[in-house]
Protein backbone atom coordinates (compact mmCIF):
# COMPACT_ATOMS: atom_id res chain seq x y z
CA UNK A 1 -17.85 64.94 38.87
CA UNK A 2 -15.14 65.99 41.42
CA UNK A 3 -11.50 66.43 39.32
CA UNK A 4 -8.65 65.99 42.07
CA UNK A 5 -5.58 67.47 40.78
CA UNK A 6 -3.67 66.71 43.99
CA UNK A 7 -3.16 64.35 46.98
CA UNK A 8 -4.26 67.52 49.06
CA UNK A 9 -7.74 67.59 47.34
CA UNK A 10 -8.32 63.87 47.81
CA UNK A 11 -7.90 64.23 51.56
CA UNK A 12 -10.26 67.59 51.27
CA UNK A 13 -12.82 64.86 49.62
CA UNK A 14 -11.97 62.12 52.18
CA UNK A 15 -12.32 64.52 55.06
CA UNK A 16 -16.18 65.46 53.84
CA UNK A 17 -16.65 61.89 53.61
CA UNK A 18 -16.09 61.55 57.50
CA UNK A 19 -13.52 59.37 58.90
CA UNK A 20 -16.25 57.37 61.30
CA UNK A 21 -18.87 57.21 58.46
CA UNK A 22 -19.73 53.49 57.91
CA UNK A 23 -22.13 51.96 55.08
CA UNK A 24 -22.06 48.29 55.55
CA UNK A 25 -22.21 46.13 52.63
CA UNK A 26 -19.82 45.32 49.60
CA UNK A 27 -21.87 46.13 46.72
CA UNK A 28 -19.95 49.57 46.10
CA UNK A 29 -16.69 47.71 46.65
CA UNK A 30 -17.35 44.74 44.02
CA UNK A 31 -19.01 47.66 41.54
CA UNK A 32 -15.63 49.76 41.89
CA UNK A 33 -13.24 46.57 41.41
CA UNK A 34 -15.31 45.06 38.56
CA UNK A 35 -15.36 48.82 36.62
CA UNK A 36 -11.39 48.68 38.00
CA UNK A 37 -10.46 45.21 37.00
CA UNK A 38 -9.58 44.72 40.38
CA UNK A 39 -11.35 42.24 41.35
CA UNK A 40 -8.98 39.47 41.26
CA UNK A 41 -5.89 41.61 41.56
CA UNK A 42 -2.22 41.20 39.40
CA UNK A 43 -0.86 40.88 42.70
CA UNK A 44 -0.68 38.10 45.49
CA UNK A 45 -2.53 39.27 47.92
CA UNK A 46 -2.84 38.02 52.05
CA UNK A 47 -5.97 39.78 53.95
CA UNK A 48 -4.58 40.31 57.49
CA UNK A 49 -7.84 39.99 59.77
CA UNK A 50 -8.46 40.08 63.46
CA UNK A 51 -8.80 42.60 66.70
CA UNK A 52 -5.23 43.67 68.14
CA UNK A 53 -1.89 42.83 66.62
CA UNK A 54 -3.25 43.24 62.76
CA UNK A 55 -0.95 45.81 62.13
CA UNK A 56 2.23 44.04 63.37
CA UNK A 57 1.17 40.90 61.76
CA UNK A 58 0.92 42.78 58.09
CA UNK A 59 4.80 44.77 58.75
CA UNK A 60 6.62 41.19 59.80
CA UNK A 61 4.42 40.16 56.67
CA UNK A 62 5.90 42.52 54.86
CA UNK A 63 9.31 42.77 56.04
CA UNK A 64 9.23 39.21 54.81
CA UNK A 65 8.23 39.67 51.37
CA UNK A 66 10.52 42.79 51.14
CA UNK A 67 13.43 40.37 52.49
CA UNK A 68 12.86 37.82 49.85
CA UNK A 69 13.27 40.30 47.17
CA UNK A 70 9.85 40.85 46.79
CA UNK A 71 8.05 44.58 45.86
CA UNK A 72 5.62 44.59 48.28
CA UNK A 73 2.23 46.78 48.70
CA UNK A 74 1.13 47.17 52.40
CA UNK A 75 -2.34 48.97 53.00
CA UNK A 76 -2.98 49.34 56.69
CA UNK A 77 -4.97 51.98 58.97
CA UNK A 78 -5.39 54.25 61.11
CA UNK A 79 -3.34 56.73 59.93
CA UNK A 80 -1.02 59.16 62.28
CA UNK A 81 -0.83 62.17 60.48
CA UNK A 82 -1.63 61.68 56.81
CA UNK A 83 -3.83 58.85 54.32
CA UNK A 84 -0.43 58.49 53.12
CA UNK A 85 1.17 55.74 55.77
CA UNK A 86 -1.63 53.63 54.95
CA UNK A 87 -0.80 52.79 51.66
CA UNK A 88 3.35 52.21 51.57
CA UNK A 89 5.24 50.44 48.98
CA UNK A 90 8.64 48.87 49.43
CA UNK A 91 8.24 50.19 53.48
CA UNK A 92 7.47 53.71 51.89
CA UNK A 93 4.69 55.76 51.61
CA UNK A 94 2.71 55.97 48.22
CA UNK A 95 4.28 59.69 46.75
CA UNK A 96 1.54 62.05 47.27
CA UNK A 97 2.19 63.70 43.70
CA UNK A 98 0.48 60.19 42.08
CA UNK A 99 -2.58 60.10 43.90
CA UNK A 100 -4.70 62.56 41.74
CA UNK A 101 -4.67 60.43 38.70
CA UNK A 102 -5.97 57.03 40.38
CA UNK A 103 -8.30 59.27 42.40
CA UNK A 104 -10.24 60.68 39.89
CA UNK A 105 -10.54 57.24 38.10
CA UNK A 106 -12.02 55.65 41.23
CA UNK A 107 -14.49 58.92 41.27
CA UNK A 108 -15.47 57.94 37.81
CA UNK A 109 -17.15 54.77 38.49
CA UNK A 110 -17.45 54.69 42.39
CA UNK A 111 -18.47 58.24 43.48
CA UNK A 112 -20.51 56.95 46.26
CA UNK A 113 -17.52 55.34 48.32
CA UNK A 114 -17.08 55.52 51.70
CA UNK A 115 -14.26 56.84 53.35
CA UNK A 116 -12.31 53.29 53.91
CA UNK A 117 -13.58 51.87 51.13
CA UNK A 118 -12.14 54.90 48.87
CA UNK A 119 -9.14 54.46 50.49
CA UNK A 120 -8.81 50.56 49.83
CA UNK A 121 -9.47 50.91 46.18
CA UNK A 122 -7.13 53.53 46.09
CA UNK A 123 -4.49 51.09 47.29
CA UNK A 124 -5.23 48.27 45.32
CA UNK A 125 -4.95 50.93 42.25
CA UNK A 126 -1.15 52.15 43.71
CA UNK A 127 0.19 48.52 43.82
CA UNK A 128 -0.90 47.43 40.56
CA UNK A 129 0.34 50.61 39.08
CA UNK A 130 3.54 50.01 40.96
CA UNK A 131 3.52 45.96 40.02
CA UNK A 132 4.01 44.85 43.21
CA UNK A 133 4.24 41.38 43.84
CA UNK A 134 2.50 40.83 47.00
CA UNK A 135 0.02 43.52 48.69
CA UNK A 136 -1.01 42.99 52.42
CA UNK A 137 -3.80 44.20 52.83
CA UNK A 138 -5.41 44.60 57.00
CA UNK A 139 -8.65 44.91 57.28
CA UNK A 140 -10.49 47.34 58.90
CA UNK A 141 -13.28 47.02 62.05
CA UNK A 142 -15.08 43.74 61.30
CA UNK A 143 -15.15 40.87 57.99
CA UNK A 144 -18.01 40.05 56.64
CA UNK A 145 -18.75 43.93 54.82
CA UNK A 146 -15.00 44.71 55.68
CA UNK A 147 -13.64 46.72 52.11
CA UNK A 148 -10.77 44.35 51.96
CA UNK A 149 -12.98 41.11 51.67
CA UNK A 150 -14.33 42.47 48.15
CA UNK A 151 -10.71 41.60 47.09
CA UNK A 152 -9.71 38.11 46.31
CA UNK A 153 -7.27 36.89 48.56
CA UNK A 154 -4.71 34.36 48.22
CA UNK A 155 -4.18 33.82 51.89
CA UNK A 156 -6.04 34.95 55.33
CA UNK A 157 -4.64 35.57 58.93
CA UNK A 158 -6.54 35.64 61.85
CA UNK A 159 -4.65 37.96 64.52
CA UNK A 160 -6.79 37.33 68.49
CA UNK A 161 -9.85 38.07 68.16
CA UNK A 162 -11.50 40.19 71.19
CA UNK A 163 -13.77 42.22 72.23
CA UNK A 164 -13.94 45.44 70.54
CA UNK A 165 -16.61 47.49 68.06
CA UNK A 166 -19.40 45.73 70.01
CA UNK A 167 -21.42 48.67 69.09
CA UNK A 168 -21.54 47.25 65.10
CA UNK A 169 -20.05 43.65 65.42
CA UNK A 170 -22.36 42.35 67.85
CA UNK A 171 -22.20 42.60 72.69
CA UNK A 172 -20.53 38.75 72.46
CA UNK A 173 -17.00 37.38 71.35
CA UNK A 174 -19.16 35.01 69.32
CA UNK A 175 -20.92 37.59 67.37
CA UNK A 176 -17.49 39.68 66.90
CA UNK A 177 -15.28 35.96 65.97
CA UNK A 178 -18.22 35.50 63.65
CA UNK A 179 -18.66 38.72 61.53
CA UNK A 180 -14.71 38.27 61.32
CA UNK A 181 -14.60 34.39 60.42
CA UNK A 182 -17.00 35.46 57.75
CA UNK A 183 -14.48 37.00 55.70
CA UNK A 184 -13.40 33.71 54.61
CA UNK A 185 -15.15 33.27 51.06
CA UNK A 186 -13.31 30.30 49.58
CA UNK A 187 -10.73 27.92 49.41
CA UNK A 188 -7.62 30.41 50.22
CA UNK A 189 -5.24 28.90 53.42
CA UNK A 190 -6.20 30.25 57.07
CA UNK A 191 -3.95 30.82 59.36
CA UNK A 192 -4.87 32.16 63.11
CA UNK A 193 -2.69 32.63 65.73
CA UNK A 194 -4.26 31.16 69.36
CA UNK A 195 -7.46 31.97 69.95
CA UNK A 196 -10.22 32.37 72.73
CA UNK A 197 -12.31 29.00 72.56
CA UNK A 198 -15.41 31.34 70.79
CA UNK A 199 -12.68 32.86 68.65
CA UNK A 200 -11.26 29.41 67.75
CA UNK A 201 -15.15 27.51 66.66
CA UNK A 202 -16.06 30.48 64.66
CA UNK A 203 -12.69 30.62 62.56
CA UNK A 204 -13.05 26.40 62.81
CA UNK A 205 -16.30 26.18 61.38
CA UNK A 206 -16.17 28.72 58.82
CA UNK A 207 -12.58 27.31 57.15
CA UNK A 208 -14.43 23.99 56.79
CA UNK A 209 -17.46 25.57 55.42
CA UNK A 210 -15.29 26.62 52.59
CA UNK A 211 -12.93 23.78 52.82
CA UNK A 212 -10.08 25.80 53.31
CA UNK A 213 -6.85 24.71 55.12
CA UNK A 214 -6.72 26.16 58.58
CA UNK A 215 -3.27 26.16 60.20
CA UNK A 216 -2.59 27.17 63.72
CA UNK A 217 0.59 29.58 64.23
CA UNK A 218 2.87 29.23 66.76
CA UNK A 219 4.84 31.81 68.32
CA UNK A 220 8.56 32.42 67.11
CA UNK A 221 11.07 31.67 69.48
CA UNK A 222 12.39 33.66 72.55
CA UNK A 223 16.17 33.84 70.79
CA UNK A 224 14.79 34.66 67.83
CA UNK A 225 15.66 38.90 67.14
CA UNK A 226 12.43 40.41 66.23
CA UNK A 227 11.74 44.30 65.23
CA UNK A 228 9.31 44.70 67.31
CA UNK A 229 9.41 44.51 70.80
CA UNK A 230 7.45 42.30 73.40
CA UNK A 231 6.20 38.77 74.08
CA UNK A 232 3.13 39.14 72.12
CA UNK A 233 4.83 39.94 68.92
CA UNK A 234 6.46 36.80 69.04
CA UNK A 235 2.83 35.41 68.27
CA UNK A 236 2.29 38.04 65.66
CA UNK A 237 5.64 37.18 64.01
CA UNK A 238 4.45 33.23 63.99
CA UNK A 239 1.76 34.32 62.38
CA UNK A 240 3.45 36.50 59.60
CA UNK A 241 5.92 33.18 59.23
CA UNK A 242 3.45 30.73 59.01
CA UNK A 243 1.27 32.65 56.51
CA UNK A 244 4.79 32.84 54.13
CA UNK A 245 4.94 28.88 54.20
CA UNK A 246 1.48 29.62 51.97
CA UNK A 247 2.81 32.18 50.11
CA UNK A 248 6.69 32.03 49.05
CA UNK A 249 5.32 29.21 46.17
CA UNK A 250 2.80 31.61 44.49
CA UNK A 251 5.65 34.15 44.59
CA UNK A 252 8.35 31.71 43.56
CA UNK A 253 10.26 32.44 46.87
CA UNK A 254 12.29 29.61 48.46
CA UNK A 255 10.94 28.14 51.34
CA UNK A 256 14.11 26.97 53.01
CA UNK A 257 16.07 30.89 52.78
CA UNK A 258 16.03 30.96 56.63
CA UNK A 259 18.26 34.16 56.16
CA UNK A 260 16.43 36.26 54.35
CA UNK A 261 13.31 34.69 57.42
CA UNK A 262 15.79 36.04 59.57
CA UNK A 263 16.27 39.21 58.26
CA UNK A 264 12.49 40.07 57.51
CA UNK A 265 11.58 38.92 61.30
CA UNK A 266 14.23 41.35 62.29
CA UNK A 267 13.70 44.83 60.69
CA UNK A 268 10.42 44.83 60.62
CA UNK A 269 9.37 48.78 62.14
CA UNK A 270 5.76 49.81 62.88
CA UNK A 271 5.55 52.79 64.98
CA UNK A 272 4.03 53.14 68.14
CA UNK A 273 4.03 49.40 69.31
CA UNK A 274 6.09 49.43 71.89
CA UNK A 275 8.13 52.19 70.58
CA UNK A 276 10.87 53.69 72.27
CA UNK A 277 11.93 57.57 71.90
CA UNK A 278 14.97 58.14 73.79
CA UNK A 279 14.04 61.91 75.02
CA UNK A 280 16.13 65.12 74.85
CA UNK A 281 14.55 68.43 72.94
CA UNK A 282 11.73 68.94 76.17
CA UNK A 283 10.48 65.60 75.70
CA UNK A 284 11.15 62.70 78.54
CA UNK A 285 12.23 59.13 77.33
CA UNK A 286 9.04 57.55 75.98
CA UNK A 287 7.69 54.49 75.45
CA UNK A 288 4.63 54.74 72.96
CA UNK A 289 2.17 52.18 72.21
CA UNK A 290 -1.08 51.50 70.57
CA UNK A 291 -2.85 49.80 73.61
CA UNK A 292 -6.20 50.94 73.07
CA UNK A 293 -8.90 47.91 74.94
CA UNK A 294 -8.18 45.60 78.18
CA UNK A 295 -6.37 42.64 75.24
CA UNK A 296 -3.78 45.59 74.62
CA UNK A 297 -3.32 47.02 77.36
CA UNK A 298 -2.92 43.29 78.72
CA UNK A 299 -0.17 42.82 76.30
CA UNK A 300 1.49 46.11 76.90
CA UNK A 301 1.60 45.14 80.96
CA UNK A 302 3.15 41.82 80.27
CA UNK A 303 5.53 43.78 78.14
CA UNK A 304 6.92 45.66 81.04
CA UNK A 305 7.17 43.06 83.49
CA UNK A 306 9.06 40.78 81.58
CA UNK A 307 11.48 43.23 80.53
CA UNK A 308 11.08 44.46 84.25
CA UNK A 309 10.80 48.35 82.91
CA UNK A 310 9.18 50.25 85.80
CA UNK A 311 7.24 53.54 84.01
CA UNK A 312 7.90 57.15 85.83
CA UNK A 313 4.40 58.18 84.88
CA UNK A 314 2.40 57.50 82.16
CA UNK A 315 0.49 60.23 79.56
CA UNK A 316 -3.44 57.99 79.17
CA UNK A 317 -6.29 59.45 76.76
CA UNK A 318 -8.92 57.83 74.85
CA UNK A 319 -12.28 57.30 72.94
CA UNK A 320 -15.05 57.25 75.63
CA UNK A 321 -16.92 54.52 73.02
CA UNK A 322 -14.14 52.25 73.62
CA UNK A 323 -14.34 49.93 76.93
CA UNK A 324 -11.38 52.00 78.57
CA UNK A 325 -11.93 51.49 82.23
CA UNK A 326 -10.46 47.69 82.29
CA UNK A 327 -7.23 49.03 80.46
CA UNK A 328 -7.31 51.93 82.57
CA UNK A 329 -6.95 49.34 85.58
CA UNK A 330 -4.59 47.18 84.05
CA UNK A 331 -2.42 50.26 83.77
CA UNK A 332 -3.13 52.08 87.01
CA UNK A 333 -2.23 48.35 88.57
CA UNK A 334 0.66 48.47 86.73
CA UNK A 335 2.06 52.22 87.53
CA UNK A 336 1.11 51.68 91.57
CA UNK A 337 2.16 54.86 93.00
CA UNK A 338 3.64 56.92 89.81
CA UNK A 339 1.50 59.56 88.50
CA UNK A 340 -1.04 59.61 85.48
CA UNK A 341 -1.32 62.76 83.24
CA UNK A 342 -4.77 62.99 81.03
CA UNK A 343 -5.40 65.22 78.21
CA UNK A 344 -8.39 65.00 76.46
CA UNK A 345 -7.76 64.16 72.86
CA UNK A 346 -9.23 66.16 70.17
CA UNK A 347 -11.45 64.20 68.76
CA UNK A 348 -15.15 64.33 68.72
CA UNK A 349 -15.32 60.63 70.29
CA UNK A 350 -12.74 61.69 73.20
CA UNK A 351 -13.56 60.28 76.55
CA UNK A 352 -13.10 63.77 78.73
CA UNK A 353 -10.01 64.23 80.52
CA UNK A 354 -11.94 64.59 83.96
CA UNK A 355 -13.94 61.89 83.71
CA UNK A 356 -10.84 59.24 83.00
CA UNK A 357 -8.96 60.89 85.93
CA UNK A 358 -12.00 60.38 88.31
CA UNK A 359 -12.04 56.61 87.17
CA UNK A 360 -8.29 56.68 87.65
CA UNK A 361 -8.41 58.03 90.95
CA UNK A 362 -11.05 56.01 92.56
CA UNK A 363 -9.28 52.47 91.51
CA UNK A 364 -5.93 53.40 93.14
CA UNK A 365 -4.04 56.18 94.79
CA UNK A 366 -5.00 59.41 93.71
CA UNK A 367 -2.08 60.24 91.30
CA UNK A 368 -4.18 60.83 87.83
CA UNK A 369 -4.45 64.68 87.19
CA UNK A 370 -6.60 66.00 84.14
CA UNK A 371 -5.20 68.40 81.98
CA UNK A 372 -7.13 71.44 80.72
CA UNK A 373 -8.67 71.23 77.52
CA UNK A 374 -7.33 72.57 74.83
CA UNK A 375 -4.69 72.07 71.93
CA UNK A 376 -1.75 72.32 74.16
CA UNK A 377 -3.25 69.87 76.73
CA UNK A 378 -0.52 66.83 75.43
CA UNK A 379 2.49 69.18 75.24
CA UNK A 380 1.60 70.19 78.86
CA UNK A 381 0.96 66.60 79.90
CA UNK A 382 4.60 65.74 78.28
CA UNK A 383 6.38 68.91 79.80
CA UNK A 384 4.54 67.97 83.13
CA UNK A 385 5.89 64.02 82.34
CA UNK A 386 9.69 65.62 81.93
CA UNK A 387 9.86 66.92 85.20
CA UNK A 388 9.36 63.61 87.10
CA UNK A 389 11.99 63.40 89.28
CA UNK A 390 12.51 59.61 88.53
CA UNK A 391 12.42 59.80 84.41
CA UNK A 392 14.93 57.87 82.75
CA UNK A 393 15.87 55.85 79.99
CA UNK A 394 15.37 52.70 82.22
CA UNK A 395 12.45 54.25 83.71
CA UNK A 396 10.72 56.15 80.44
CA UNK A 397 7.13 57.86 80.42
CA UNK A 398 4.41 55.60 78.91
CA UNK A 399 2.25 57.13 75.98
CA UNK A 400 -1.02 54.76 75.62
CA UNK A 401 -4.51 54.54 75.26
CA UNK A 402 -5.14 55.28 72.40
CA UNK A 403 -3.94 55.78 68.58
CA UNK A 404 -5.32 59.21 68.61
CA UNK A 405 -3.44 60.18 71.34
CA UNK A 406 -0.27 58.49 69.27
CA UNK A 407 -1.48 60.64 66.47
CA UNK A 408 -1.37 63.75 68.33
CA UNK A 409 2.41 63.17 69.12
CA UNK A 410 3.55 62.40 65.82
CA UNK A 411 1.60 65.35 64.65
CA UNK A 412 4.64 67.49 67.14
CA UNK A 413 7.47 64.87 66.02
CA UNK A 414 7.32 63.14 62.98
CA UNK A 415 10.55 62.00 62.69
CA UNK A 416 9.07 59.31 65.10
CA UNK A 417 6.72 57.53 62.34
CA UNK A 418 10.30 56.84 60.19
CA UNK A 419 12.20 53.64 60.46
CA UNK A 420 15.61 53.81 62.16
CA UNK A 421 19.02 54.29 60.73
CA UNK A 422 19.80 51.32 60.83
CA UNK A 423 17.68 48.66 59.78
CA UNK A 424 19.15 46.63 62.27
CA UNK A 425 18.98 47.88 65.12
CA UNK A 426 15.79 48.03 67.28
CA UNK A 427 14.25 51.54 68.12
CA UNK A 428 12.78 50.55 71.47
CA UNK A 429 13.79 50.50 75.18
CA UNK A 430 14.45 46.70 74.90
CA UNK A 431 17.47 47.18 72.38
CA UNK A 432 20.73 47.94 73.84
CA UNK A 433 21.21 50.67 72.10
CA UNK A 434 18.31 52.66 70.86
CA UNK A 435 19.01 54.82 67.47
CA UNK A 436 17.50 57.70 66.01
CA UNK A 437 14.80 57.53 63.23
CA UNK A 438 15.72 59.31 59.80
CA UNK A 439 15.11 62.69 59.34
């Protein structure tokens, strides 16, 4: 039986589990949280479900909580740089020096665990140790044999579903809106932010199959300060609101504190959605976001224009399984003339740098240039991105495509996955004054 006796050998174990390795089913999930009393958890606990915007759904969930006075557990992936910003409590991560203990006593009954899945029970183990009151908990790829649906959950939100993962989900928004809608198991609240019509009948149809309440969020409102910039997180902030209606009760919260609302909506932080790094030490003012498929990089595009923010250039990699070439357009539409740098990430998925800058190139002028492979390919993209002759803080250097590539730039400055100062102030281009994160 493996013995961890620190975080660093867990994420030696994790790493030989592979990152991409899936085992669908949930029997080795409901084994490990029956051995690990975990089944029905000593926590409230909302499942955060969907394709894009799960991750700024859970932080404005959590920010929330955390605002009400609540200790709050918030489990969400991928990870930058380390396992570790998955699994946060109170908005920080888990301590590294009390992983080895809850480790080993997940290897004791569950050896067989798959890389997410060890990760999830993991979590759940953290936040009852830490006796949080409500964990948030976003699910991974699909529903139905998603990790997180093993765990009983008190409330459900539905982010937009789209296309994405049709390799295991299913070719049709049907089949993906279904495997997802099937993580709804009983009577719990739904909540879903707008959907595509497919989307909307899957999520319909199962809520009534289980007879649970299915509310429809709307979007907060335009005046309303939010923590995370853009249009569409107005949607995911409805979303994180109307889910609290469900749960303030079950935590004994008060409905009608529209301060502490206020306050939660506000300082919410997630990095790298629409995240704004003001430049200086080599680096160009950047803009870095998560946009990873067409619904993203849609998002990301309407971003811009309605904050009228006109990139210098943009730094574009990505996963050649993921259907890049329609968010490729989007953003090569959205660029026009300014120039495209590509490294190829390191990654054994990566889409090659020459191939993207061939695609670029033949659906616009020819402004995409492919750096050489290699592990200094994104500081030379960035260096190359600094010398623009137009860079600014009004005009920054986009950093999208995908979260690997985000990865890969938080792996040179990490000070960028920390909050701000200032909890009040928003560290993006579309604050007045942008501050620097904490050391």
């Amino acid at each position: 039986m493996t013995q961890f006796s620190s975080a660093a050998d867990v994420v030696r174990h994790l790493d030989g589990l592979g990152l991409f390795h899936m085992d669908l089913g949930l029997k080795r999930m409901h084994r490990a949280l029956k051995a690990l009393h975990l089944t029905r958890p000593p926590f409230v606990t909302a499942q955060v479900l969907g394709t894009n915007g799960k991750g700024s759904t859970a932080a404005f969930l959590a920010s929330l909580g955390m605002a009400h006075g609540c200790r709050v557990g918030l489990y969400t992936s991928p990870h930058f740089v380390h396992p570790a910003e998955r699994i946060r409590i109170d908005g920080r991560p888990w301590p590294e020096d009390a992983w080895a203990a809850p480790a080993n006593a997940v290897m004791e009954v569950a050896p067989d665990l798959t890389y997410f899945e060890f990760l999830t029970v993991l979590a759940l183990l953290a936040f009852a140790e830490a006796r949080v009151d409500l964990a948030i908990l976003e699910a991974g790829l699909g529903g139905r044999y998603d990790a997180t649906t093993a765990v009983a959950a008190d409330v459900l939100c539905y982010t937009p579903i789209a296309m994405d993962h049709k390799a295991v989900l299913g070719p049709t928004l049907t089949a993906i809106a279904t495997d997802k809608a099937a993580a709804v198991r009983g009577s719990a609240p739904v909540c879903t932010a707008p959907q595509f019509p497919a989307a909307a009948r899957a999520l319909a149809a199962a809520a009534k199959a289980h007879s649970a309440p299915l509310t429809k969020a709307a979007p907060v409102a335009p005046d309303r300060p939010l923590g995370l910039a853009g249009p569409h997180q107005r949607t995911n902030a409805g979303l994180a609101l109307t889910a609290w209606q469900s749960l303030a009760p079950l935590l004994g919260k008060n409905l009608q504190d529209v301060t502490a609302q206020a306050h939660g909506l506000a300082t919410a932080f997630l990095p790298g959605r629409l995240q704004y790094v003001p430049g200086g030490d080599g680096l160009p003012p950047l803009l870095l976001d998560g946009a990873h498929n067409p619904h993203g990089m849609a998002a990301l595009v309407a971003a811009l224009r309605n904050a009228d923010l006109h990139p210098a250039g943009a730094v574009f990699s990505c996963l050649g399984d993921k259907d890049w070439q329609p968010a490729l357009h989007l953003l090569k539409d959205c660029l026009g003339n300014a120039p495209l740098f590509i490294p190829t990430l390191r990654n054994e998925r990566a889409a090659p740098a020459a191939v993207i800058a061939a695609a670029a190139n033949s659906c616009g002028p020819a402004t995409a240039q492919a750096l050489p492979d290699g592990p200094e390919a994104l500081s030379q993209a960035l260096s190359r991105a600094a010398a623009l002759p137009e860079v600014g803080p009004r005009r920054p250097v986009l950093l999208a495509g995908s979260l690997y590539l985000l990865a890969e730039f938080y792996a040179l400055r990490p000070q960028w996955l920390n909050p701000p100062t200032s909890a009040a102030c928003r560290p993006d281009i579309f604050a007045a004054s942008p501050v620097q994160p904490t050391p």
